[in-house]
Every structure is written in structure tokens, then in C-alpha cells.
PDB file of N, CA and C in Angstrom:
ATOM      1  N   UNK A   1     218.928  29.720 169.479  1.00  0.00           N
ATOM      2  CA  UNK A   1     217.608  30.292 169.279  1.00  0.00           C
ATOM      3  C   UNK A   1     216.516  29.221 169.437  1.00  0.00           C
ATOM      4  N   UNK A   2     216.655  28.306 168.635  1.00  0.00           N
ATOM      5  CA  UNK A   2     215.863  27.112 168.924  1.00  0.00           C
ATOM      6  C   UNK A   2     215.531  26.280 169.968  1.00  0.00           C
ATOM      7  N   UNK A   3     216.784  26.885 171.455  1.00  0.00           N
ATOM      8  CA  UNK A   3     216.334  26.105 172.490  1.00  0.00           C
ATOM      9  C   UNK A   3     215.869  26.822 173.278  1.00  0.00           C
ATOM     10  N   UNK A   4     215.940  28.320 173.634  1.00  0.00           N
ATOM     11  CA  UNK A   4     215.231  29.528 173.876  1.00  0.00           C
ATOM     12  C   UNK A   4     213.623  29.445 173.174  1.00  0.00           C
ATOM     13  N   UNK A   5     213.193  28.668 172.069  1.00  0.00           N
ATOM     14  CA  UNK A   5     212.039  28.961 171.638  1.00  0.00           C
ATOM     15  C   UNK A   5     211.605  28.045 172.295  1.00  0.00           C
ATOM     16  N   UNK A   6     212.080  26.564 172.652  1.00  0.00           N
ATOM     17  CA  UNK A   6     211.632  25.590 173.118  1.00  0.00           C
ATOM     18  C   UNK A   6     211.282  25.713 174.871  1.00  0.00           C
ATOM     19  N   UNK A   7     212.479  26.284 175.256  1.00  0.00           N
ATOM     20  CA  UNK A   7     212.370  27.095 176.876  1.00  0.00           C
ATOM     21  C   UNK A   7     210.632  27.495 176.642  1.00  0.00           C
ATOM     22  N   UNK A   8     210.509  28.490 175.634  1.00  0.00           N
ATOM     23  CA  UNK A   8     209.860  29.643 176.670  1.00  0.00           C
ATOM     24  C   UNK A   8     207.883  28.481 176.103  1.00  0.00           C
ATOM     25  N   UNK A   9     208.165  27.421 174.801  1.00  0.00           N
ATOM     26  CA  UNK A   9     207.422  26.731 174.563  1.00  0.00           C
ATOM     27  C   UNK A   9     206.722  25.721 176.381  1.00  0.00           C
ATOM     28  N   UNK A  10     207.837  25.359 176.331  1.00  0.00           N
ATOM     29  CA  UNK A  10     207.622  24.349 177.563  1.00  0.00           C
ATOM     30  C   UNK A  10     207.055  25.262 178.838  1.00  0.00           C
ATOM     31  N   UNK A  11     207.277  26.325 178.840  1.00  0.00           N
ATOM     32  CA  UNK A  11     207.198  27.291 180.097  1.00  0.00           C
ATOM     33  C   UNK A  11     205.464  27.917 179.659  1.00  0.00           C
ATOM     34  N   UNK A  12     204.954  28.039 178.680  1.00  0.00           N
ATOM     35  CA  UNK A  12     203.628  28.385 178.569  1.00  0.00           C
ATOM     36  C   UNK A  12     202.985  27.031 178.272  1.00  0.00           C
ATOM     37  N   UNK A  13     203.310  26.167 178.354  1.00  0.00           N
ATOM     38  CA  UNK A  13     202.269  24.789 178.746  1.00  0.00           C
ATOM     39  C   UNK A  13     202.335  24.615 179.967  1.00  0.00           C
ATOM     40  N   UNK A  14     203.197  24.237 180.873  1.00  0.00           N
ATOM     41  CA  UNK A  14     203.185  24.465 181.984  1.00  0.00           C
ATOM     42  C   UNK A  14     202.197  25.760 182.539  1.00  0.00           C
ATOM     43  N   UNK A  15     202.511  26.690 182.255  1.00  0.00           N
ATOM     44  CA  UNK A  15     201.754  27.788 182.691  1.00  0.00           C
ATOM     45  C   UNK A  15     200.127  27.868 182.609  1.00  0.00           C
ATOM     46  N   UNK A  16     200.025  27.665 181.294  1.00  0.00           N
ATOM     47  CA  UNK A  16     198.626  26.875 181.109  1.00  0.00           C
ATOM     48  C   UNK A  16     197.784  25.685 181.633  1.00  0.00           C
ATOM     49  N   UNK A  17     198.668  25.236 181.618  1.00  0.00           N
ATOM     50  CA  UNK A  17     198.355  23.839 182.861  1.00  0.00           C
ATOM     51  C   UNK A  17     198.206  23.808 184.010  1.00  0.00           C
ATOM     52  N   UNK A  18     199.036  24.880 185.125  1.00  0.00           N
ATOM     53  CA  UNK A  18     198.831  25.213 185.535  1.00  0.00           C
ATOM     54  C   UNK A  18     197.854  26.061 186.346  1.00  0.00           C
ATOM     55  N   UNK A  19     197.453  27.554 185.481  1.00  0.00           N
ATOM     56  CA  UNK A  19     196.059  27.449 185.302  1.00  0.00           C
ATOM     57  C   UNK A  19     194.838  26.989 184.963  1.00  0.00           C
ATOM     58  N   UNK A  20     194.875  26.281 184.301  1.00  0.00           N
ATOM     59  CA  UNK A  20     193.834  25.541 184.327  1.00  0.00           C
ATOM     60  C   UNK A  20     193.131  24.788 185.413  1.00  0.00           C
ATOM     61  N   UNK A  21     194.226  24.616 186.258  1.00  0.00           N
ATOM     62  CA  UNK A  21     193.682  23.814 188.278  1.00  0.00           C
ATOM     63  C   UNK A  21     192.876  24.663 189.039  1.00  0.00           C
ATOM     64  N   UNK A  22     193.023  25.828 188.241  1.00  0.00           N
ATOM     65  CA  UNK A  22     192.318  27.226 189.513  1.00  0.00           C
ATOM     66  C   UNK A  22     190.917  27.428 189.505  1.00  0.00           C
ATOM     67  N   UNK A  23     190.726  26.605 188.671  1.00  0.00           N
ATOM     68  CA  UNK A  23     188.789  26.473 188.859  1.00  0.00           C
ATOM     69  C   UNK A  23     188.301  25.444 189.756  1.00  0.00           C
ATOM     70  N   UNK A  24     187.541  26.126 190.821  1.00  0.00           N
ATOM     71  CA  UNK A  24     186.979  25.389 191.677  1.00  0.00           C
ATOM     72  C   UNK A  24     185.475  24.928 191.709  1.00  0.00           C
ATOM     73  N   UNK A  25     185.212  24.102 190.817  1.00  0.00           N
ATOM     74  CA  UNK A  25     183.390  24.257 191.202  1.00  0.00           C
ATOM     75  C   UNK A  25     183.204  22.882 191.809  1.00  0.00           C
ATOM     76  N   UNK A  26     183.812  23.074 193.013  1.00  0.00           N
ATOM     77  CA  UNK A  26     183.301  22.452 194.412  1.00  0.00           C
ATOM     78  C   UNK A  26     182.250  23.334 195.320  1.00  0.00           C
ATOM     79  N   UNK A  27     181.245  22.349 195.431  1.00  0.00           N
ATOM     80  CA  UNK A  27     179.826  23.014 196.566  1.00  0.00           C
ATOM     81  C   UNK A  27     180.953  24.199 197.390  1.00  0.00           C
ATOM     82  N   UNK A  28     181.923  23.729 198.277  1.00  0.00           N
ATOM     83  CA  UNK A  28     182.554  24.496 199.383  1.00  0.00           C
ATOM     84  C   UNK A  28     182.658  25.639 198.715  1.00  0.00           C
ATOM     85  N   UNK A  29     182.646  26.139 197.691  1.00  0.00           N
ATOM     86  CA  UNK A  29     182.832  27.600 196.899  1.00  0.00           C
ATOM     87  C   UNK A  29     181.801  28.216 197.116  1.00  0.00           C
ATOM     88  N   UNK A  30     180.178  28.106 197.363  1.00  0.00           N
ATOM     89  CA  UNK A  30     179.670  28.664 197.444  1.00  0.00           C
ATOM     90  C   UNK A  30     179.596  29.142 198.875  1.00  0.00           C
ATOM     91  N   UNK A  31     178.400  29.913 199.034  1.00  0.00           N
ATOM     92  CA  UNK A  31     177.788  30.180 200.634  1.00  0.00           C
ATOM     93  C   UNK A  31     177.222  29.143 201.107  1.00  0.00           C
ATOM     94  N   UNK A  32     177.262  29.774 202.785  1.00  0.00           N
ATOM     95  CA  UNK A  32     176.097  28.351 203.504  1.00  0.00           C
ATOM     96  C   UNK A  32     174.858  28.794 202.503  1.00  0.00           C
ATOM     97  N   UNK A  33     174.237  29.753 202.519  1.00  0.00           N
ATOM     98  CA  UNK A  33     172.559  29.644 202.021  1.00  0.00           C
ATOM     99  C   UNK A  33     172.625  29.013 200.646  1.00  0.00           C
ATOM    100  N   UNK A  34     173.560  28.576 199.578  1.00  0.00           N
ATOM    101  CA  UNK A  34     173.775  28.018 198.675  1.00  0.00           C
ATOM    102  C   UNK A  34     173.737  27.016 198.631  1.00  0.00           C
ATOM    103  N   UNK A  35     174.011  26.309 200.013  1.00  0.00           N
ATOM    104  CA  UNK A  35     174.905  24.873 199.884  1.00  0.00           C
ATOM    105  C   UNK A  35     173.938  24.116 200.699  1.00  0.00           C
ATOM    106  N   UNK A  36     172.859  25.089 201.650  1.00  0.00           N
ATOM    107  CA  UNK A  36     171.584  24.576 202.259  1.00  0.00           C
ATOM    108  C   UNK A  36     170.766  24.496 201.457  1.00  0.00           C
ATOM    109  N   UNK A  37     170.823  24.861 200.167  1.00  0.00           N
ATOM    110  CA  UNK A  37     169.310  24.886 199.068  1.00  0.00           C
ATOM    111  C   UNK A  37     169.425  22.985 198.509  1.00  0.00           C
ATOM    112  N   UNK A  38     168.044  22.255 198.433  1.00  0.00           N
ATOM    113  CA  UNK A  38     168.089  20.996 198.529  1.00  0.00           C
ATOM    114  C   UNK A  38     166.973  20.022 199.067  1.00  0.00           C
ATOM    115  N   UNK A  39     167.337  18.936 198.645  1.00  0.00           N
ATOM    116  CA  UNK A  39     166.616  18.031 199.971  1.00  0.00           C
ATOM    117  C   UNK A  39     167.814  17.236 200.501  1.00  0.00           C
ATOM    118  N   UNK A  40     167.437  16.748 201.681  1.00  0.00           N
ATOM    119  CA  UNK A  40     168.179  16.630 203.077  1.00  0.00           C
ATOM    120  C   UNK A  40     167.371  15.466 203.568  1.00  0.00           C
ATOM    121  N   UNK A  41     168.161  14.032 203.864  1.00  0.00           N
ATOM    122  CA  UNK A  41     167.353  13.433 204.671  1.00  0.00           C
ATOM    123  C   UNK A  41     167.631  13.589 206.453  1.00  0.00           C
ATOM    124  N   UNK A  42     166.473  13.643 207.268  1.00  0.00           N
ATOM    125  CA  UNK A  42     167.109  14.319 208.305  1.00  0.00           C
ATOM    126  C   UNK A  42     166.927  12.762 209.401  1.00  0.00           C
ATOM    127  N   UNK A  43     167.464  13.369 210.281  1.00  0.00           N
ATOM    128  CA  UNK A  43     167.721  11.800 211.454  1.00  0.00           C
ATOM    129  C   UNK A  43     168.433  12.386 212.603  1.00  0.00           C
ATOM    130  N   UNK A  44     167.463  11.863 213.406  1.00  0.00           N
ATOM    131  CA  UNK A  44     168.091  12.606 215.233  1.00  0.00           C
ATOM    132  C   UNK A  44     169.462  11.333 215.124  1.00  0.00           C
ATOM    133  N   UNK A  45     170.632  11.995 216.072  1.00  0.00           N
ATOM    134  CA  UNK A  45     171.863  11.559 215.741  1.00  0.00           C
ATOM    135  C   UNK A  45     171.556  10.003 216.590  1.00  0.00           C
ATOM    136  N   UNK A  46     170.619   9.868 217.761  1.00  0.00           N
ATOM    137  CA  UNK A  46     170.193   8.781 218.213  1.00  0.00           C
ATOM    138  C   UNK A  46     169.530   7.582 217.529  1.00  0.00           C
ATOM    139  N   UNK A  47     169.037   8.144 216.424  1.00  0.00           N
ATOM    140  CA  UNK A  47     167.906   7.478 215.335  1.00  0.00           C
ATOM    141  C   UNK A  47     168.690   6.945 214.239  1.00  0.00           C
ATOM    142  N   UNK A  48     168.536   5.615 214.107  1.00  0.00           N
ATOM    143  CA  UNK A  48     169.137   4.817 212.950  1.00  0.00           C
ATOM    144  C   UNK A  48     168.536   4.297 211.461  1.00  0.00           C
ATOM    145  N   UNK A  49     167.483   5.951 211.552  1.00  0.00           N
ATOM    146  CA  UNK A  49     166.999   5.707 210.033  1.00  0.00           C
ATOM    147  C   UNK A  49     166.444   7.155 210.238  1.00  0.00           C
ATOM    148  N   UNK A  50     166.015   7.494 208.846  1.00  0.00           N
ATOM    149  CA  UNK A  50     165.597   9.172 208.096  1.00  0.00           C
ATOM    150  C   UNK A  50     164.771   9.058 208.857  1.00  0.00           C
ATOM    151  N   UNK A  51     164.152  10.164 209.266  1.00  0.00           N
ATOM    152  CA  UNK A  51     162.937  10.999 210.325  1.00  0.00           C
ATOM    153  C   UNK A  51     161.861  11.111 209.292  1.00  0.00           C
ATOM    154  N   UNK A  52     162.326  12.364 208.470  1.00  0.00           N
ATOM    155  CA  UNK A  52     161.907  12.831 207.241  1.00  0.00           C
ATOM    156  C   UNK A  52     162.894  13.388 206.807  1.00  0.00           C
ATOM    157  N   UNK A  53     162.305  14.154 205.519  1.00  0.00           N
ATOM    158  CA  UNK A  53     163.093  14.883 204.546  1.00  0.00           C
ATOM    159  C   UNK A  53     162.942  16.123 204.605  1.00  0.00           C
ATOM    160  N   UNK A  54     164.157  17.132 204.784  1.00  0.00           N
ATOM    161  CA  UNK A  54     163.607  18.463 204.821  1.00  0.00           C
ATOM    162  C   UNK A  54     163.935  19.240 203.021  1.00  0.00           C
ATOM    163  N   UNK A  55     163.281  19.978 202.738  1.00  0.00           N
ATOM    164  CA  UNK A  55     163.832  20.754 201.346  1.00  0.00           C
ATOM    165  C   UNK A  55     163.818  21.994 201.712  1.00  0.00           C
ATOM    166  N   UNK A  56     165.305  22.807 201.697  1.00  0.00           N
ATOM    167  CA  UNK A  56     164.834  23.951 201.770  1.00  0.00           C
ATOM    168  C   UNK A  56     165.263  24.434 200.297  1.00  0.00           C
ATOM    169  N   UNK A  57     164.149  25.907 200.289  1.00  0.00           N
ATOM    170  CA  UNK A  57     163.720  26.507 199.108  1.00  0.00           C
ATOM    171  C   UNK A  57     164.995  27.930 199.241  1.00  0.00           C
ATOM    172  N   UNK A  58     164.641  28.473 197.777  1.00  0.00           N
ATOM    173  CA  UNK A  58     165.446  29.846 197.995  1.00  0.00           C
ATOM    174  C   UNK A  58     164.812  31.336 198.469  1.00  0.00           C
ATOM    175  N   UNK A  59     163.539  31.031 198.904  1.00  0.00           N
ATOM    176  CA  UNK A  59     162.673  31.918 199.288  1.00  0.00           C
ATOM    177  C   UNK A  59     162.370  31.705 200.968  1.00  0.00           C
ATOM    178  N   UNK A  60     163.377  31.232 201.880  1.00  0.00           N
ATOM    179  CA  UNK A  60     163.785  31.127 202.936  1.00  0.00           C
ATOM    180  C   UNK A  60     162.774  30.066 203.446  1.00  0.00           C
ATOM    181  N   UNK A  61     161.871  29.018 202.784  1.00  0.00           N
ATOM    182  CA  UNK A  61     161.076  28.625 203.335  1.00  0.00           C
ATOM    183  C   UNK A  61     161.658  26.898 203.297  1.00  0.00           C
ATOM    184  N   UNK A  62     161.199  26.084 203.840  1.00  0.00           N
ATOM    185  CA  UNK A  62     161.613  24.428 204.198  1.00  0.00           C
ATOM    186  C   UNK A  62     160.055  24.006 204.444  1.00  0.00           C
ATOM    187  N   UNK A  63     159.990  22.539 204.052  1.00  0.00           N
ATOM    188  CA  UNK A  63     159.431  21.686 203.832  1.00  0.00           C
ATOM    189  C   UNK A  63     159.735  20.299 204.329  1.00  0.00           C
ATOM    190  N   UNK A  64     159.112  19.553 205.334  1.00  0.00           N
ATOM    191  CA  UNK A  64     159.525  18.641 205.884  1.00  0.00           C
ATOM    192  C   UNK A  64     158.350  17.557 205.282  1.00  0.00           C
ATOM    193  N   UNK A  65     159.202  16.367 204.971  1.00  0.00           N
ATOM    194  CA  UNK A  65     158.141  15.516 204.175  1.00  0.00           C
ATOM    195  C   UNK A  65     158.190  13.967 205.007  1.00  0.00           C
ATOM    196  N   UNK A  66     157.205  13.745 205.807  1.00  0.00           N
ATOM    197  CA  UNK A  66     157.528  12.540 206.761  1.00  0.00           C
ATOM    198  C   UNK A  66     156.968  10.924 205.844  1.00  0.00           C
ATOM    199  N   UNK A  67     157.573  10.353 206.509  1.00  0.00           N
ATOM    200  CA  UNK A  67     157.484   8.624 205.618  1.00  0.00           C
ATOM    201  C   UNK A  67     155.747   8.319 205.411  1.00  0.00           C
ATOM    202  N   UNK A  68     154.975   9.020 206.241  1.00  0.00           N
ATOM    203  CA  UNK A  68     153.640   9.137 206.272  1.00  0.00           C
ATOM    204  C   UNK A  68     152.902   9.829 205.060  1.00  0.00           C
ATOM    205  N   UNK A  69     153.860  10.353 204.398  1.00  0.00           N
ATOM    206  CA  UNK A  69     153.488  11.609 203.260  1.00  0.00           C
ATOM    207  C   UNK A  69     152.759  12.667 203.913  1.00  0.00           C
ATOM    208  N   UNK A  70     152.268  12.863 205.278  1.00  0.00           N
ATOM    209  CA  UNK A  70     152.779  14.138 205.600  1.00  0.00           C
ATOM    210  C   UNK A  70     153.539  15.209 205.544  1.00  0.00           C
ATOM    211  N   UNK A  71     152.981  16.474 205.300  1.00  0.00           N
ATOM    212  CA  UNK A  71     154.262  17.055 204.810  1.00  0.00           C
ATOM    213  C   UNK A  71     153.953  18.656 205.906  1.00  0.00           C
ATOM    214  N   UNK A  72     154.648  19.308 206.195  1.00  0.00           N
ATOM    215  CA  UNK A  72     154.914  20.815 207.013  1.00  0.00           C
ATOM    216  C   UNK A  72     155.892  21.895 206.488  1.00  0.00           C
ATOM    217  N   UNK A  73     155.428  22.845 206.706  1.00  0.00           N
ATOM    218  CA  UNK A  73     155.996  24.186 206.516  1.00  0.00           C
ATOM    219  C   UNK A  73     156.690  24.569 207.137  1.00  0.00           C
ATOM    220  N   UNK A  74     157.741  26.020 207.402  1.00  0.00           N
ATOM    221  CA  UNK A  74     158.337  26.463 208.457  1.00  0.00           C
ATOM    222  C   UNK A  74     159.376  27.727 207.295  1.00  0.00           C
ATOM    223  N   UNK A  75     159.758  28.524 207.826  1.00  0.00           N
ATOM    224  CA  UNK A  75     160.407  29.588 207.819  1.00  0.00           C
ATOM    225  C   UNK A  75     162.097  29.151 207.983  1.00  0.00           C
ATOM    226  N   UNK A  76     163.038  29.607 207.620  1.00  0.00           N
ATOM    227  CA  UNK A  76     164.335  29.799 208.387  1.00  0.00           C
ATOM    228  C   UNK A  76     165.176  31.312 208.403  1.00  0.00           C
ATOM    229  N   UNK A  77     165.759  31.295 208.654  1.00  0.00           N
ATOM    230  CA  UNK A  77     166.647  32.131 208.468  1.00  0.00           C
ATOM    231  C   UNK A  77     168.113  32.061 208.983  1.00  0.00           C
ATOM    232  N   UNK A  78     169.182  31.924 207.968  1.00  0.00           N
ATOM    233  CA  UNK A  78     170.450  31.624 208.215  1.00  0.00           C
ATOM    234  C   UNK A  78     171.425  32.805 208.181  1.00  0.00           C
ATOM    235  N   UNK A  79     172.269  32.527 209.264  1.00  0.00           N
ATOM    236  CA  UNK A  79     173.359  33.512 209.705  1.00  0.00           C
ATOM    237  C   UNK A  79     174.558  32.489 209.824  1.00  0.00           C
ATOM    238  N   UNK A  80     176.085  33.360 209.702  1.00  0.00           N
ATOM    239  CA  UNK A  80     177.275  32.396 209.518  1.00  0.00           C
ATOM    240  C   UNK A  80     177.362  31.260 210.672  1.00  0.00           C
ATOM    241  N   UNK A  81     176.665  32.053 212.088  1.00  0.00           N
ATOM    242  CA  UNK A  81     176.633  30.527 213.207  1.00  0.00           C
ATOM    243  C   UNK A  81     175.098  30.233 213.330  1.00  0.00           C
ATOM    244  N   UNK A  82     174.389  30.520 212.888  1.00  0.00           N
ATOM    245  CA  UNK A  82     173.200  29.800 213.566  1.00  0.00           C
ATOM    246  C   UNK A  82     171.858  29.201 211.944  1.00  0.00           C
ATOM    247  N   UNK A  83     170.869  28.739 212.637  1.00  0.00           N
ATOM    248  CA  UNK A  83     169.618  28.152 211.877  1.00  0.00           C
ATOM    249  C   UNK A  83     168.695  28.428 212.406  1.00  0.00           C
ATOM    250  N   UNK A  84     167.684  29.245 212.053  1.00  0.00           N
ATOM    251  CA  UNK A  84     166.575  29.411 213.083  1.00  0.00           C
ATOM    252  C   UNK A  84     165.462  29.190 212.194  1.00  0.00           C
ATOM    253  N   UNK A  85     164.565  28.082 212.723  1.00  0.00           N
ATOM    254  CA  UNK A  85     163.413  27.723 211.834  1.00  0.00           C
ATOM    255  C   UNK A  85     162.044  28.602 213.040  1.00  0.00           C
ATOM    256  N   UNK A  86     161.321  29.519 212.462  1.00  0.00           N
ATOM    257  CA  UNK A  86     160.061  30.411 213.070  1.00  0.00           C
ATOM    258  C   UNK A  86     158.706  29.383 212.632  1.00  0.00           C
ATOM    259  N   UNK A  87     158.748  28.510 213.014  1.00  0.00           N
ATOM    260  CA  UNK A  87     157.403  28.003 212.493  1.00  0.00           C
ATOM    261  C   UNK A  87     156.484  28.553 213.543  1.00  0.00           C
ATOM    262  N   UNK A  88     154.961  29.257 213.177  1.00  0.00           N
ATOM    263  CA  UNK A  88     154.272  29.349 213.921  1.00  0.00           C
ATOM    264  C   UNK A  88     154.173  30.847 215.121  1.00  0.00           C
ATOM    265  N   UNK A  89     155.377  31.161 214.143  1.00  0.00           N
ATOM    266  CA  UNK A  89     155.900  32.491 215.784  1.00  0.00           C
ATOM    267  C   UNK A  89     156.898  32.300 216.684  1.00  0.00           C
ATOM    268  N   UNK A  90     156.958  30.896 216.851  1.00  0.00           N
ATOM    269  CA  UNK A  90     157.828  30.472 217.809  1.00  0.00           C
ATOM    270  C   UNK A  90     159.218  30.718 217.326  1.00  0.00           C
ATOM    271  N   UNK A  91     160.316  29.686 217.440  1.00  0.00           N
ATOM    272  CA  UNK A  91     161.417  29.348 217.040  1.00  0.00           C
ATOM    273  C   UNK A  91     162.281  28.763 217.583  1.00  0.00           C
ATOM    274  N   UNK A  92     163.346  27.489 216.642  1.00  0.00           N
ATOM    275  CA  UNK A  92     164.376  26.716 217.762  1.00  0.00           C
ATOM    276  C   UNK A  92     166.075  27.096 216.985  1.00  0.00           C
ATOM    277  N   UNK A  93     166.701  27.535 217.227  1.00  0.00           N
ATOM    278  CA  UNK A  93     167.542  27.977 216.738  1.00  0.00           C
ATOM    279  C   UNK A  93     168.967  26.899 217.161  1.00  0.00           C
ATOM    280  N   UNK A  94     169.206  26.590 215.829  1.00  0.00           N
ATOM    281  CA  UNK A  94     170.610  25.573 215.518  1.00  0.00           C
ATOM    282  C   UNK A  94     171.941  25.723 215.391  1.00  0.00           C
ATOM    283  N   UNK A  95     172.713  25.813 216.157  1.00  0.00           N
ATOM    284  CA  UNK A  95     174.134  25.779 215.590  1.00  0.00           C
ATOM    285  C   UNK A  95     174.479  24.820 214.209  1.00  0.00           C
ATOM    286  N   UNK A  96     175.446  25.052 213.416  1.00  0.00           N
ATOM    287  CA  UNK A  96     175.577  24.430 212.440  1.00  0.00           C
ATOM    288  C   UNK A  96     176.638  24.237 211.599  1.00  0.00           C
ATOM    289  N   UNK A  97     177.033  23.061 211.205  1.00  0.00           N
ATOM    290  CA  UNK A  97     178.360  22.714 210.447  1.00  0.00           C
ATOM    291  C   UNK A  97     178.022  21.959 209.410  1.00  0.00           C
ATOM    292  N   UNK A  98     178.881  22.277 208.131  1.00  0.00           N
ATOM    293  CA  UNK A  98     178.754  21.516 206.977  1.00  0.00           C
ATOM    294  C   UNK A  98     180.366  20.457 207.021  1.00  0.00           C
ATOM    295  N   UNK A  99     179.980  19.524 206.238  1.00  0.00           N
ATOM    296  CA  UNK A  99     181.269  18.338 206.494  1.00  0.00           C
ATOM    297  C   UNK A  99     181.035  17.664 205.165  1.00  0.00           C
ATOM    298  N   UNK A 100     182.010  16.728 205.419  1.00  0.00           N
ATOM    299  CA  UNK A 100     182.010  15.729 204.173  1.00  0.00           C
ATOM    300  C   UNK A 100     180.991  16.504 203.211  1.00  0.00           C
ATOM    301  N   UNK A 101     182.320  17.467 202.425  1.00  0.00           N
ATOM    302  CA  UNK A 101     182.371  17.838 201.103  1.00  0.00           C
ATOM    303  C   UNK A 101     181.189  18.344 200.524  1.00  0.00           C
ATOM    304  N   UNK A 102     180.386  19.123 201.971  1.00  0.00           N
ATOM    305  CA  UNK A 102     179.209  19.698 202.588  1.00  0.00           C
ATOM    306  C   UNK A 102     177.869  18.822 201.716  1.00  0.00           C
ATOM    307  N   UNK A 103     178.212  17.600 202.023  1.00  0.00           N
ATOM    308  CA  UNK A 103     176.752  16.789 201.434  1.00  0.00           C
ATOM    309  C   UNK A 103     176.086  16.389 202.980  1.00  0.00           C
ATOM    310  N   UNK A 104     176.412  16.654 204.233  1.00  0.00           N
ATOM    311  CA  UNK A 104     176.673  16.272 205.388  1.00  0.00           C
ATOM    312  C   UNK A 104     176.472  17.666 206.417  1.00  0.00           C
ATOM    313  N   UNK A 105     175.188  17.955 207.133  1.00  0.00           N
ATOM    314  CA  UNK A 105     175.111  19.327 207.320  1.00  0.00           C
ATOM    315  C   UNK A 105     174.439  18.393 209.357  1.00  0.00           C
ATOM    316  N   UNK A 106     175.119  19.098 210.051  1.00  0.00           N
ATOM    317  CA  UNK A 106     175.313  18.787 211.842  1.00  0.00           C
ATOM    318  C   UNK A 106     174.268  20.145 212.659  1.00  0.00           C
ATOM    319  N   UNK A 107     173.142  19.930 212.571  1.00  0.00           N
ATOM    320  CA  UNK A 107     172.336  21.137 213.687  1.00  0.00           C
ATOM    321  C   UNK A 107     172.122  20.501 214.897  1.00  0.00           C
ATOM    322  N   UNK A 108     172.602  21.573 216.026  1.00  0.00           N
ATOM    323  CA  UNK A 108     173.062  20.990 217.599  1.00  0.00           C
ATOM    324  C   UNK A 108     171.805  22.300 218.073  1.00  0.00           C
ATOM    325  N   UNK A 109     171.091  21.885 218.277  1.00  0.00           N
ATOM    326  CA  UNK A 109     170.369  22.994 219.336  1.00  0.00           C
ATOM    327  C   UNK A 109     170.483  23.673 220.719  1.00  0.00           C
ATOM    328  N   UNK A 110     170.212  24.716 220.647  1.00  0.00           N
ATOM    329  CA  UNK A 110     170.550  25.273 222.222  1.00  0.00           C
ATOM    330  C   UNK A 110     170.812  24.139 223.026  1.00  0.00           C
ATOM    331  N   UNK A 111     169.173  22.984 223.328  1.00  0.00           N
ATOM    332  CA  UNK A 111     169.075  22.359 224.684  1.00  0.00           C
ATOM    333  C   UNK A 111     169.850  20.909 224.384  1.00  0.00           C
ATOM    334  N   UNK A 112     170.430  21.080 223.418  1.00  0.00           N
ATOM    335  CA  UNK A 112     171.523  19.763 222.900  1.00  0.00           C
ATOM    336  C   UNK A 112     171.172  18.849 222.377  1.00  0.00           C
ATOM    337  N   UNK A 113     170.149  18.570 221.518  1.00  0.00           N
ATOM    338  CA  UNK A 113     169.582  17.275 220.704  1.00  0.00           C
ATOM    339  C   UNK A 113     170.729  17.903 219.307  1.00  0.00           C
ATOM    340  N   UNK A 114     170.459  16.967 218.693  1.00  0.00           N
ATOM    341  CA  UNK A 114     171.974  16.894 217.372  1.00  0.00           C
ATOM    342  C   UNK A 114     171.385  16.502 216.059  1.00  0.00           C
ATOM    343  N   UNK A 115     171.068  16.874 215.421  1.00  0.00           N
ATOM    344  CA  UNK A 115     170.428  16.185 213.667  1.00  0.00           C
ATOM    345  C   UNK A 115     171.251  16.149 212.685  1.00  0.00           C
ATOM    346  N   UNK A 116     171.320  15.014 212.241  1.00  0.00           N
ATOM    347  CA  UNK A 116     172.277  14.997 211.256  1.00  0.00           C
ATOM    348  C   UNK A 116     171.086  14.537 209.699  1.00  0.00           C
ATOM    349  N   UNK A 117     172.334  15.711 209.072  1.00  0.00           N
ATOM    350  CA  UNK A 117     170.966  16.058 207.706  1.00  0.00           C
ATOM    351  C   UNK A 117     172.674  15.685 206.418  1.00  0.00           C
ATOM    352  N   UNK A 118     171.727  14.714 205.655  1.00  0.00           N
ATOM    353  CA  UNK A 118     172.744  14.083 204.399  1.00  0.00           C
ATOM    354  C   UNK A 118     171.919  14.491 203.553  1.00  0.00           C
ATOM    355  N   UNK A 119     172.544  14.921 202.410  1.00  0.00           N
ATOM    356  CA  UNK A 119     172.424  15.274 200.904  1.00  0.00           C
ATOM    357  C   UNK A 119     171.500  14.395 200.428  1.00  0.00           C
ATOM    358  N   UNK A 120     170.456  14.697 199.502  1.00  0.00           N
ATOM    359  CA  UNK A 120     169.997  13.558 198.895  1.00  0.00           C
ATOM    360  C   UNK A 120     170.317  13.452 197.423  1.00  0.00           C
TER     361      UNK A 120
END
């Protein structure tokens, strides 16, 4: 009896322990529009220092803040493949990948320029 109690002892710590691994609160759990909310330092993939900083908001809007303290507006709107910032009416629309443990976000544009945007 006593090693049957000990069995089924050892078998609900384990079990518990077990569960306990199943919580994930890694960024990758959320959505892209989750994991884009932030500031971002941004840098053409040619460019060997920050451009500016973009922040985007949860009210679909971004903010680009240049080393000048200049700062600009713009619109986006995100879908599972693309980025499309409407500033003005216009628009340039981004392909896009998150990486390294999505602190690390890759927009390739139609005509092929490449920005690489890091977590701040």
C-alpha cells in the first residue's frame, strides 16, 4: 500500500511539473499587430546606424522620430503578409518578417529596399 501511495505521489509531481512548462508568455504568442506595438529603431539594411525611430501606436497610427527631433505621422495597416503605411493618400507597402525572438522585425518593399527595425 505504501508503495502504491508513493507511485501515484511521485506521478502527480511529475504531472504538476510538468504542467507547469505549458505557459508561454513569449512575445511569439501573441499576434503580428501585438508584437508591432512599440518603438523600433529603424535603419536601411545598407545604413550602419538608426535612421530614426518608428513607434507604432494601437490606434493604427506610427510616429517616426528622426535624430533631428523631427518627428512625422503616417497611418498603417497590417495584414498576415504585408505593411502598408498611407501617409498622405499615397502608400508603400512592405513585406514582413519577425526574427530573433521577434525583437527584430525585416520590411522588404515592392521595389526592394530592406529596413531592418530592432526592438528598443
Amino acid at each position: 500500500m505504501k508503495k502504491q501511495l508513493l507511485i501515484i505521489g511521485i506521478t502527480l509531481v511529475l504531472i504538476t511539473v510538468g504542467m507547469s512548462g505549458c505557459t508561454d508568455n513569449n512575445l511569439s504568442s501573441k499576434s503580428n499587430e501585438e508584437k508591432l506595438i512599440g518603438s523600433w529603431d529603424v535603419r536601411d539594411i545598407n545604413a550602419n546606424s538608426t535612421q530614426y525611430v518608428a513607434t507604432f501606436f494601437t490606434n493604427n497610427s506610427v510616429k517616426a522620430t528622426f535624430p533631428s527631433g523631427e518627428k512625422s505621422w503616417d497611418t498603417y495597416a497590417m495584414t498576415d503578409q504585408s505593411l502598408k503605411f498611407t501617409q498622405y493618400g499615397g502608400g508603400t507597402t512592405f513585406e514582413y518578417s519577425f526574427s530573433d525572438n521577434d525583437n527584430k522585425l525585416t520590411l522588404i518593399a515592392d521595389w526592394g529596399q530592406t529596413l531592418i527595425l530592432t526592438r528598443k
